[in-house]
PDB file of N, CA and C in Angstrom:
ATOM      1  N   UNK A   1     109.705  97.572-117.089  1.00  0.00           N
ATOM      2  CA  UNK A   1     109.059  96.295-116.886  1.00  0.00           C
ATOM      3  C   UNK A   1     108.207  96.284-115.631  1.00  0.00           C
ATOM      4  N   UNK A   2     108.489  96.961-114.779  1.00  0.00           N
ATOM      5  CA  UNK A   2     107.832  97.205-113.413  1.00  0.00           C
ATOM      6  C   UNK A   2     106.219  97.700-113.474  1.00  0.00           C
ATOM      7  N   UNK A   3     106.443  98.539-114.071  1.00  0.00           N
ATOM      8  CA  UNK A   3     105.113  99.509-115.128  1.00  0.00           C
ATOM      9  C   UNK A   3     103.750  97.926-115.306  1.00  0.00           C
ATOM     10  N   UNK A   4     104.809  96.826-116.027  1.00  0.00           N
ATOM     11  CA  UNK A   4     103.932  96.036-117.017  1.00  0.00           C
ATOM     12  C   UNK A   4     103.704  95.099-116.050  1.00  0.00           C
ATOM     13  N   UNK A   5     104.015  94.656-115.011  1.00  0.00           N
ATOM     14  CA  UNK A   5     104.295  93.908-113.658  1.00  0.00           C
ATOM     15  C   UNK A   5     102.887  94.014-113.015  1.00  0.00           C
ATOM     16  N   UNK A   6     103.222  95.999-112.457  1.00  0.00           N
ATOM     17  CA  UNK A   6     101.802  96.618-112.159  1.00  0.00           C
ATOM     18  C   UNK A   6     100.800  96.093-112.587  1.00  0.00           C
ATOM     19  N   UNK A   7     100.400  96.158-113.974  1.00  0.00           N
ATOM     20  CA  UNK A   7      99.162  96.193-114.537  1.00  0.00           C
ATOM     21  C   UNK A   7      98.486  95.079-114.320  1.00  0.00           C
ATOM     22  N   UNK A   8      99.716  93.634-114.740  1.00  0.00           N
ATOM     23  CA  UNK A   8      99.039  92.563-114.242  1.00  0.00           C
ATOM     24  C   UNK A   8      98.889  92.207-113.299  1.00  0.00           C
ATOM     25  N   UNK A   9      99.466  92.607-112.003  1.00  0.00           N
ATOM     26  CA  UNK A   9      98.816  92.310-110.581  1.00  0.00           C
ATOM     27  C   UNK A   9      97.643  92.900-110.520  1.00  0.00           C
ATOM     28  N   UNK A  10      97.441  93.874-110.902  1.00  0.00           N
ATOM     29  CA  UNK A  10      96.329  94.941-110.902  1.00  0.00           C
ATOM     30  C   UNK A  10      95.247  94.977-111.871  1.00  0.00           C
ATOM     31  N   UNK A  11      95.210  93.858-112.403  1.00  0.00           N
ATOM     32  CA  UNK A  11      94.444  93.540-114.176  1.00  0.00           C
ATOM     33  C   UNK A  11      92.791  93.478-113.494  1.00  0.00           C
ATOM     34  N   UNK A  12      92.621  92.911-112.563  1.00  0.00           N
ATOM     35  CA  UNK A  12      91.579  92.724-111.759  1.00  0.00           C
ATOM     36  C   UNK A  12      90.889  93.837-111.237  1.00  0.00           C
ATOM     37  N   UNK A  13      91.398  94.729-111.144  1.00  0.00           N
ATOM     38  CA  UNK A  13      90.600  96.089-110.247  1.00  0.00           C
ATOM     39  C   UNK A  13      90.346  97.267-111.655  1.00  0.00           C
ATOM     40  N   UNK A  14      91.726  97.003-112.569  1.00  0.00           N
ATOM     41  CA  UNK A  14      91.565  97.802-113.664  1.00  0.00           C
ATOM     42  C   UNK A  14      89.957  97.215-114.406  1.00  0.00           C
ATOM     43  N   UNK A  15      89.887  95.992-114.845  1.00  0.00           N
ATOM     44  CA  UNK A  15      88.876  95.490-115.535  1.00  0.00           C
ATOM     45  C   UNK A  15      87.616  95.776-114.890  1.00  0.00           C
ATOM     46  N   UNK A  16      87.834  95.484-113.845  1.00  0.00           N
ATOM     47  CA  UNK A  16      86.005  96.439-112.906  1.00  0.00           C
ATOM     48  C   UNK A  16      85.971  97.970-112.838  1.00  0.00           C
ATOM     49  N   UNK A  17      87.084  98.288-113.065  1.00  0.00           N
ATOM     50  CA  UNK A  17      87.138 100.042-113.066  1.00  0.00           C
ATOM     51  C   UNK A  17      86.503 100.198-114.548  1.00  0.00           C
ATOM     52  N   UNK A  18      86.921  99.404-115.419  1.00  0.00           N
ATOM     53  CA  UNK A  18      86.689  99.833-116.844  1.00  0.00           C
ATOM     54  C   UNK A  18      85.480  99.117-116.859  1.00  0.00           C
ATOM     55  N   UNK A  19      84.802  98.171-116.378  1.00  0.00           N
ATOM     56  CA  UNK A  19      83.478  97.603-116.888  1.00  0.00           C
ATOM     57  C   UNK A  19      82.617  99.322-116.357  1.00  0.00           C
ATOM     58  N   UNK A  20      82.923  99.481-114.577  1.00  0.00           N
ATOM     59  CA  UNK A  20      82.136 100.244-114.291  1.00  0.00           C
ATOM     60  C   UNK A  20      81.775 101.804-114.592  1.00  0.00           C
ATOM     61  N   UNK A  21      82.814 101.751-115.440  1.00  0.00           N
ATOM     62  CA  UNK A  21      82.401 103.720-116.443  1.00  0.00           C
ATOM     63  C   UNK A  21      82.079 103.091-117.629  1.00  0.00           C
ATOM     64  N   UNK A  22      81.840 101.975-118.546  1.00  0.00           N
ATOM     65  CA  UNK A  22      81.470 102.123-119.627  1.00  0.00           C
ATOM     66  C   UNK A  22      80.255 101.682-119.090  1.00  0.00           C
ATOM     67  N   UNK A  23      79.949 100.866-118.310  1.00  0.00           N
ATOM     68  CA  UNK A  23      78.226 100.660-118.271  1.00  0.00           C
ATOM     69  C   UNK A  23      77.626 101.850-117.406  1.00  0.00           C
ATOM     70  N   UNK A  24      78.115 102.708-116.692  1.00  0.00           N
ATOM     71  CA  UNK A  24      77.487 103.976-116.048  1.00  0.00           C
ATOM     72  C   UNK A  24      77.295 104.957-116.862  1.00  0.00           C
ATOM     73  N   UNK A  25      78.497 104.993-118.029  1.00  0.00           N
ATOM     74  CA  UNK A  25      78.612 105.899-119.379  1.00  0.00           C
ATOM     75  C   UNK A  25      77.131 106.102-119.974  1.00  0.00           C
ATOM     76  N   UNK A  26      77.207 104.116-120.378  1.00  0.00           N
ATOM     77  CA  UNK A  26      76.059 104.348-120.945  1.00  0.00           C
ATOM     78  C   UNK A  26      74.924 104.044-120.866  1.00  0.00           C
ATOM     79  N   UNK A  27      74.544 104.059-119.495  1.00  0.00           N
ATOM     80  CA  UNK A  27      73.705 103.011-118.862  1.00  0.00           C
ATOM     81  C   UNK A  27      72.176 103.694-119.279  1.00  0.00           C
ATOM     82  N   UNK A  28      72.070 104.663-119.489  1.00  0.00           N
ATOM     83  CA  UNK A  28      70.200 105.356-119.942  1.00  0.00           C
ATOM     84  C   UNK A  28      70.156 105.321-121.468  1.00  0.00           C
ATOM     85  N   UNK A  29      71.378 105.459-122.576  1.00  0.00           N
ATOM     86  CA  UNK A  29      71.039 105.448-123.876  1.00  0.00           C
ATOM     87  C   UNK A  29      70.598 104.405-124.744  1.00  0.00           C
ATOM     88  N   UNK A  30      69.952 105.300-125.743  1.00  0.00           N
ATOM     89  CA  UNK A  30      69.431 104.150-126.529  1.00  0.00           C
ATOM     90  C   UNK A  30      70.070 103.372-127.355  1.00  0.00           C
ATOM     91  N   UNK A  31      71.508 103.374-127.610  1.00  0.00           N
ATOM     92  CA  UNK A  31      72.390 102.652-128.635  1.00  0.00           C
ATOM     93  C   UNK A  31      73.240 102.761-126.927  1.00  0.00           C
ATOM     94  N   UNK A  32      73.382 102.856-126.339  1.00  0.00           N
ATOM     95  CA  UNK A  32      74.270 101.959-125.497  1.00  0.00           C
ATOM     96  C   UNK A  32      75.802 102.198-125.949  1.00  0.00           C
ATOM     97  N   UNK A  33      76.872 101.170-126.239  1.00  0.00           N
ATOM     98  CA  UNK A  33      78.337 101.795-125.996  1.00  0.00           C
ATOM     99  C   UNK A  33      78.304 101.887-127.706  1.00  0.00           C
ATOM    100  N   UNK A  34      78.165 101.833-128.406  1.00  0.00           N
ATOM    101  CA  UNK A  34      77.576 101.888-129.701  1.00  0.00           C
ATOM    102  C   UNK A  34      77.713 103.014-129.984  1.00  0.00           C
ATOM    103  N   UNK A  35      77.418 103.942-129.205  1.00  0.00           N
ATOM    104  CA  UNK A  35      77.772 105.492-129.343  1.00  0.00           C
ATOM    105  C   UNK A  35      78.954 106.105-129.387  1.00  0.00           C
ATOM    106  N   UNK A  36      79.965 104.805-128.482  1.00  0.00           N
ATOM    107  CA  UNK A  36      81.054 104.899-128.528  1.00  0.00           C
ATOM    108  C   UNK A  36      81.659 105.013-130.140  1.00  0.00           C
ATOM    109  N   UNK A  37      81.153 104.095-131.512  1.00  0.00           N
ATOM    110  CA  UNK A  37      81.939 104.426-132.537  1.00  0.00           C
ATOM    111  C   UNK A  37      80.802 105.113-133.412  1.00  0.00           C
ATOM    112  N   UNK A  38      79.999 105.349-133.502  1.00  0.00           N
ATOM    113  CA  UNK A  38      79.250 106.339-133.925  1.00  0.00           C
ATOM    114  C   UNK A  38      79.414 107.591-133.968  1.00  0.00           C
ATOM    115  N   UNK A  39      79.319 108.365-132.902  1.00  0.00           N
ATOM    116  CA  UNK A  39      80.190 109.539-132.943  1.00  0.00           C
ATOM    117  C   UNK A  39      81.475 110.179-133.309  1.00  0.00           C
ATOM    118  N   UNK A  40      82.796 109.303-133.153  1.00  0.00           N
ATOM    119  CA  UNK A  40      84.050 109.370-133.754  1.00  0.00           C
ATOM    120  C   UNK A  40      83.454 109.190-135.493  1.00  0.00           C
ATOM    121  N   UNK A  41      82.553 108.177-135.856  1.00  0.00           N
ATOM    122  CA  UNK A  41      82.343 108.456-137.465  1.00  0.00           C
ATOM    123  C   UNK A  41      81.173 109.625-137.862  1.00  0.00           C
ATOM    124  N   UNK A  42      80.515 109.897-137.083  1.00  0.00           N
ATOM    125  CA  UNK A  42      79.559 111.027-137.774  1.00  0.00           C
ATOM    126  C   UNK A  42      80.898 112.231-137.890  1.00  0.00           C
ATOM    127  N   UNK A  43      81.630 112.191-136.790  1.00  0.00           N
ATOM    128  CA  UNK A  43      82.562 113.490-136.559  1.00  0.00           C
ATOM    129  C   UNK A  43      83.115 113.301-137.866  1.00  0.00           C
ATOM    130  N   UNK A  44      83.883 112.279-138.105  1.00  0.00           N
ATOM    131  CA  UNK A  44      84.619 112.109-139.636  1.00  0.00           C
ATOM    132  C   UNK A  44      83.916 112.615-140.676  1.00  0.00           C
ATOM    133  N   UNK A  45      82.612 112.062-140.693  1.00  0.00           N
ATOM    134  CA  UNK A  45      81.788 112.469-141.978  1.00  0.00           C
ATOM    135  C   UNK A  45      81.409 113.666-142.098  1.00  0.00           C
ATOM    136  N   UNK A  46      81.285 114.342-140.894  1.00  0.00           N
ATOM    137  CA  UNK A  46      80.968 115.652-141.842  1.00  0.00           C
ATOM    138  C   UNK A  46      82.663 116.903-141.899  1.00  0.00           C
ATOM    139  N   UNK A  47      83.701 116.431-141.270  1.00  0.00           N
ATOM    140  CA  UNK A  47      84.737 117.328-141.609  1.00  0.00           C
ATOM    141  C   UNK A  47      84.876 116.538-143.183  1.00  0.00           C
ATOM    142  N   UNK A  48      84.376 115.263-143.247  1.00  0.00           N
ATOM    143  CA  UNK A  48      84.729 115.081-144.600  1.00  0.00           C
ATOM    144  C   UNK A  48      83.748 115.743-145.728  1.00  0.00           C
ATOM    145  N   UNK A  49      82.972 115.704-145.301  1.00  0.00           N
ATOM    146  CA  UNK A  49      81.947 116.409-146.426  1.00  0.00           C
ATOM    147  C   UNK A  49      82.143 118.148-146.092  1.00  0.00           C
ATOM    148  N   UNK A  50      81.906 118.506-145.215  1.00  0.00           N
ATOM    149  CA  UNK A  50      81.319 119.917-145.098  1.00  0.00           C
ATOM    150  C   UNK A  50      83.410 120.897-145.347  1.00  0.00           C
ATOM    151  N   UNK A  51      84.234 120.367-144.351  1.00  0.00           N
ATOM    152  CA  UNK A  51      85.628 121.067-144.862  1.00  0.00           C
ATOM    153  C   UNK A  51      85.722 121.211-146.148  1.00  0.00           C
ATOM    154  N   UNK A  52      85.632 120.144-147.298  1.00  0.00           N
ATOM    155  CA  UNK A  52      86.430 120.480-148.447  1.00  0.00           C
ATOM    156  C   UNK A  52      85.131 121.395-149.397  1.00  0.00           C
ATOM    157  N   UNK A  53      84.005 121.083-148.910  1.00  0.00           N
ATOM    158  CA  UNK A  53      83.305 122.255-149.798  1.00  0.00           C
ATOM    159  C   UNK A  53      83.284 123.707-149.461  1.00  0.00           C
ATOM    160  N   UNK A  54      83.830 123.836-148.252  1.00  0.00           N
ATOM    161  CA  UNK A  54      84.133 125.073-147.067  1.00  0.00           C
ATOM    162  C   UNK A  54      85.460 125.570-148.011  1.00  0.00           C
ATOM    163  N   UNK A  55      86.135 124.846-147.439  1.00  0.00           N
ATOM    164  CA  UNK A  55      87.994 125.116-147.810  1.00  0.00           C
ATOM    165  C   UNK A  55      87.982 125.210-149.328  1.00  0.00           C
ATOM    166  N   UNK A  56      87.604 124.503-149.875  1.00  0.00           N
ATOM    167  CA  UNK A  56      87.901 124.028-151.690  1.00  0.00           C
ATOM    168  C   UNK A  56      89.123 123.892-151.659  1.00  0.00           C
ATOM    169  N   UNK A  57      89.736 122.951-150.658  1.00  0.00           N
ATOM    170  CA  UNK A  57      91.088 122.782-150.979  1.00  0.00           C
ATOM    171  C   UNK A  57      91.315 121.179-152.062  1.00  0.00           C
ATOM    172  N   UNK A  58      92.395 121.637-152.194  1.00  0.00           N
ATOM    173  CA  UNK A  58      93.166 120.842-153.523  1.00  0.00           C
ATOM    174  C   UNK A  58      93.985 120.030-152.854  1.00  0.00           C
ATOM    175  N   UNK A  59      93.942 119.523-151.603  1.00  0.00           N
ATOM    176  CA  UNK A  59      95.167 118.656-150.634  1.00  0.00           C
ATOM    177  C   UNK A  59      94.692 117.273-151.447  1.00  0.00           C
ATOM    178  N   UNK A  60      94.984 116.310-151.824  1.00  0.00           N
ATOM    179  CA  UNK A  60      95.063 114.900-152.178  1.00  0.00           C
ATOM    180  C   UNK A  60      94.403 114.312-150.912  1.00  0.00           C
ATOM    181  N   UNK A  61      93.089 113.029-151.167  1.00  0.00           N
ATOM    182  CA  UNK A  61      93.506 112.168-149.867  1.00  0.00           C
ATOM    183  C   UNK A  61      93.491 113.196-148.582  1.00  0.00           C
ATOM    184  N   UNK A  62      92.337 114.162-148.864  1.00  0.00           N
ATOM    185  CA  UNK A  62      92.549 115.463-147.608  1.00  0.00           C
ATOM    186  C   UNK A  62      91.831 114.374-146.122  1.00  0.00           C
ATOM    187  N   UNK A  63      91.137 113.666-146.957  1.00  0.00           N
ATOM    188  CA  UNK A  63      90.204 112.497-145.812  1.00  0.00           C
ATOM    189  C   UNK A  63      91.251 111.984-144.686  1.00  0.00           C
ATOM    190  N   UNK A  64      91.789 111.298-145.403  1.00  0.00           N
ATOM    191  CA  UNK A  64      92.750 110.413-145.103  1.00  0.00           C
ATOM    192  C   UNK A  64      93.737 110.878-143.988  1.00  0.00           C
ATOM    193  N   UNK A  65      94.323 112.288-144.260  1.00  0.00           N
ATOM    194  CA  UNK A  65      94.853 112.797-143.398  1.00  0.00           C
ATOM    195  C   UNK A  65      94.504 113.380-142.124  1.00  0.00           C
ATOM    196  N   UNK A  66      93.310 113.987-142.470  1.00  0.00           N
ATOM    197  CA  UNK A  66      92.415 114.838-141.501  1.00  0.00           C
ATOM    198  C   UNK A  66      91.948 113.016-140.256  1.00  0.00           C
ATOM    199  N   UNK A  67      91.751 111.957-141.129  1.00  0.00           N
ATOM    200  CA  UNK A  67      91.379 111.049-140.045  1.00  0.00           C
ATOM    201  C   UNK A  67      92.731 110.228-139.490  1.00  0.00           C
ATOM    202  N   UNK A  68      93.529 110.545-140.169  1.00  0.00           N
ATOM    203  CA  UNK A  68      94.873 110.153-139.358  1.00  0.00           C
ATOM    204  C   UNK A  68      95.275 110.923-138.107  1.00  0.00           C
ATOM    205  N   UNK A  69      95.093 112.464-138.273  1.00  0.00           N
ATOM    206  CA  UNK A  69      95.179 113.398-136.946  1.00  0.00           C
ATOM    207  C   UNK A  69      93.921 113.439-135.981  1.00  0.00           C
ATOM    208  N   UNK A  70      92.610 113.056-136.377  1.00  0.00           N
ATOM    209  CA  UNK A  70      91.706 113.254-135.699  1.00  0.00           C
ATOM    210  C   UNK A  70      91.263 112.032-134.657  1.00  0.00           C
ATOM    211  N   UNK A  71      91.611 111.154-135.150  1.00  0.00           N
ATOM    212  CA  UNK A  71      91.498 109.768-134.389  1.00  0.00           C
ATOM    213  C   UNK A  71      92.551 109.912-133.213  1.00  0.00           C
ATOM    214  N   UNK A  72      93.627 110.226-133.266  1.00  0.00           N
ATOM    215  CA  UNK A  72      94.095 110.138-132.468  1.00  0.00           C
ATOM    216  C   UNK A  72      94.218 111.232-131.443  1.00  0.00           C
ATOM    217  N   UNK A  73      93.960 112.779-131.871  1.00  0.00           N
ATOM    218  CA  UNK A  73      93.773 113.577-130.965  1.00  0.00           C
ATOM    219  C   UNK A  73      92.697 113.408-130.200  1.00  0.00           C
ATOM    220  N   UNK A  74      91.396 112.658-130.580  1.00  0.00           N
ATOM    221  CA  UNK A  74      90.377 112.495-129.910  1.00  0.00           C
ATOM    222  C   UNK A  74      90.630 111.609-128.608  1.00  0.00           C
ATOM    223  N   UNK A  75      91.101 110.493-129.137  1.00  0.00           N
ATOM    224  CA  UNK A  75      91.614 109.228-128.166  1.00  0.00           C
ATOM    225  C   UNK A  75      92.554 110.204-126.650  1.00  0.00           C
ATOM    226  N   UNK A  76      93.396 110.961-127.913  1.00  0.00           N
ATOM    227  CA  UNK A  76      94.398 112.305-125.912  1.00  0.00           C
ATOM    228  C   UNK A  76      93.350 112.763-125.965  1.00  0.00           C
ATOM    229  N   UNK A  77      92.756 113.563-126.173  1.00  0.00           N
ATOM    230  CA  UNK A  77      91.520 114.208-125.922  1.00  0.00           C
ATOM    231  C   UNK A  77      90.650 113.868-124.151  1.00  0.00           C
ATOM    232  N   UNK A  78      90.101 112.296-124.977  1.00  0.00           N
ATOM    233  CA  UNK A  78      89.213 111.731-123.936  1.00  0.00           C
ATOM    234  C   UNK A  78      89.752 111.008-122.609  1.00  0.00           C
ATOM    235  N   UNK A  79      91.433 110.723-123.102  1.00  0.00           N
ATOM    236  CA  UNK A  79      91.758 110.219-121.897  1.00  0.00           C
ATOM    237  C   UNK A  79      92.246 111.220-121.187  1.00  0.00           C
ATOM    238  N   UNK A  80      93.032 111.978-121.333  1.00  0.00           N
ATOM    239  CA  UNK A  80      93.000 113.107-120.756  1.00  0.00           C
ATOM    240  C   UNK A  80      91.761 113.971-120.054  1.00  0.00           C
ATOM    241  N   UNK A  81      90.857 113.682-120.622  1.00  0.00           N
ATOM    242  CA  UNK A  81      89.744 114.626-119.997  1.00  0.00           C
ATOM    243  C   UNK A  81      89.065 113.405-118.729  1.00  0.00           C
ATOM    244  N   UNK A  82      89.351 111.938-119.016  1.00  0.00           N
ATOM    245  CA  UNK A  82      88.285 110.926-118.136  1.00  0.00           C
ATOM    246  C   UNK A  82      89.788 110.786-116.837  1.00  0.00           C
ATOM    247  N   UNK A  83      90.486 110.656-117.561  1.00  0.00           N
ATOM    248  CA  UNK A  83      91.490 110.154-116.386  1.00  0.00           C
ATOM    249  C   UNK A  83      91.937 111.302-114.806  1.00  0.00           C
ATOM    250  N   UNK A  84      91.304 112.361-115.466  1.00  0.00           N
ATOM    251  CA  UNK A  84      91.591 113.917-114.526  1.00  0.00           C
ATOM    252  C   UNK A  84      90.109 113.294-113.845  1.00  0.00           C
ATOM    253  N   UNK A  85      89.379 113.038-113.532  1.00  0.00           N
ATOM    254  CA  UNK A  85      87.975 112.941-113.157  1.00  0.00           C
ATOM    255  C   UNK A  85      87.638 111.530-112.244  1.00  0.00           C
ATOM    256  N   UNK A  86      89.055 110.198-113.011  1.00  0.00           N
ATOM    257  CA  UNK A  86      88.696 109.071-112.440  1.00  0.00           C
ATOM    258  C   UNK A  86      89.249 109.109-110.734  1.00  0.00           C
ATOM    259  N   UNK A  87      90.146 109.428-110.048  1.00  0.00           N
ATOM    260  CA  UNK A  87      90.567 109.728-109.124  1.00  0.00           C
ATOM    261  C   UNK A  87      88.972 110.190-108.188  1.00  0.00           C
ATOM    262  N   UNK A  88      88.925 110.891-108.662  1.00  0.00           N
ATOM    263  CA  UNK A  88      88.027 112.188-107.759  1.00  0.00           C
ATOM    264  C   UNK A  88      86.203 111.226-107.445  1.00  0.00           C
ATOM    265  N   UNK A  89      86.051 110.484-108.932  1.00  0.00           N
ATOM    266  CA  UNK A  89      85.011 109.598-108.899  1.00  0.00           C
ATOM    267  C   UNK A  89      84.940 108.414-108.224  1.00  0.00           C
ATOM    268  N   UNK A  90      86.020 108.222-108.079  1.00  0.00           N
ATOM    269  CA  UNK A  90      86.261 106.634-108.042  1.00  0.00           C
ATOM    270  C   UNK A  90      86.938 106.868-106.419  1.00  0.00           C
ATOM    271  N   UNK A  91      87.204 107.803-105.678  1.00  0.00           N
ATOM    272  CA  UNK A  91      87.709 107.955-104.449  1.00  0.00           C
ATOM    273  C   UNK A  91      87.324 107.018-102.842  1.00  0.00           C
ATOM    274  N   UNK A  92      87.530 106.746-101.990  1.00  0.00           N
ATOM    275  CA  UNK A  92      86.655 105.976-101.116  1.00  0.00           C
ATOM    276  C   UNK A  92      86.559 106.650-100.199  1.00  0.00           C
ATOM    277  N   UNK A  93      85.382 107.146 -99.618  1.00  0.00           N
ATOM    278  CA  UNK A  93      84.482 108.320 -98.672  1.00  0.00           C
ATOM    279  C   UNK A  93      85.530 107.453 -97.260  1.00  0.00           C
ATOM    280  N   UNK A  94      86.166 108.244 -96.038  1.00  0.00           N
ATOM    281  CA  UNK A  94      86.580 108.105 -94.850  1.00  0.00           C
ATOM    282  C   UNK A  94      85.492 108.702 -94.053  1.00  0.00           C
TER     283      UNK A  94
END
């Protein structure tokens, strides 16, 4: 409960931490955070198209599964890769 305590004393610094990497993220592109679900679905679409004509596998519902594991390895994926980086970015110069 202490954990959940944290967050909300801290809801305030978290929410400007998170405004300020998604608008720096995407602050020069042309679709903006938009890219954010765009990419997770182009990625889908083509393991969905291009794997099963690759593989010719016979799995049932091969979609279905492949986006049940992929959604979420992406999600550890990215936090894992942003959260090693937020420290070091986000540091205050002495």
């Amino acid at each position: 409960m202490n954990v959940f305590k944290n967050l909300y004393n801290y809801r305030e610094l978290i929410k400007s931490s998170v405004k300020k990497d998604i608008g720096g993220k995407y602050k020069h592109s042309f679709l903006g955070v938009l890219w954010s679900f765009i990419n997770p679905l182009l990625q889908i679409a083509v393991y969905a198209i291009i794997f099963p004509l690759i593989m010719r596998n016979d799995i049932p519902n091969y979609t279905v599964f492949m986006v049940c594991g992929l959604i979420p390895w992406n999600f550890f994926a990215t936090v894992i890769n942003r959260t090693s980086f937020t420290m070091v970015e986000n540091r205050k110069y002495n």
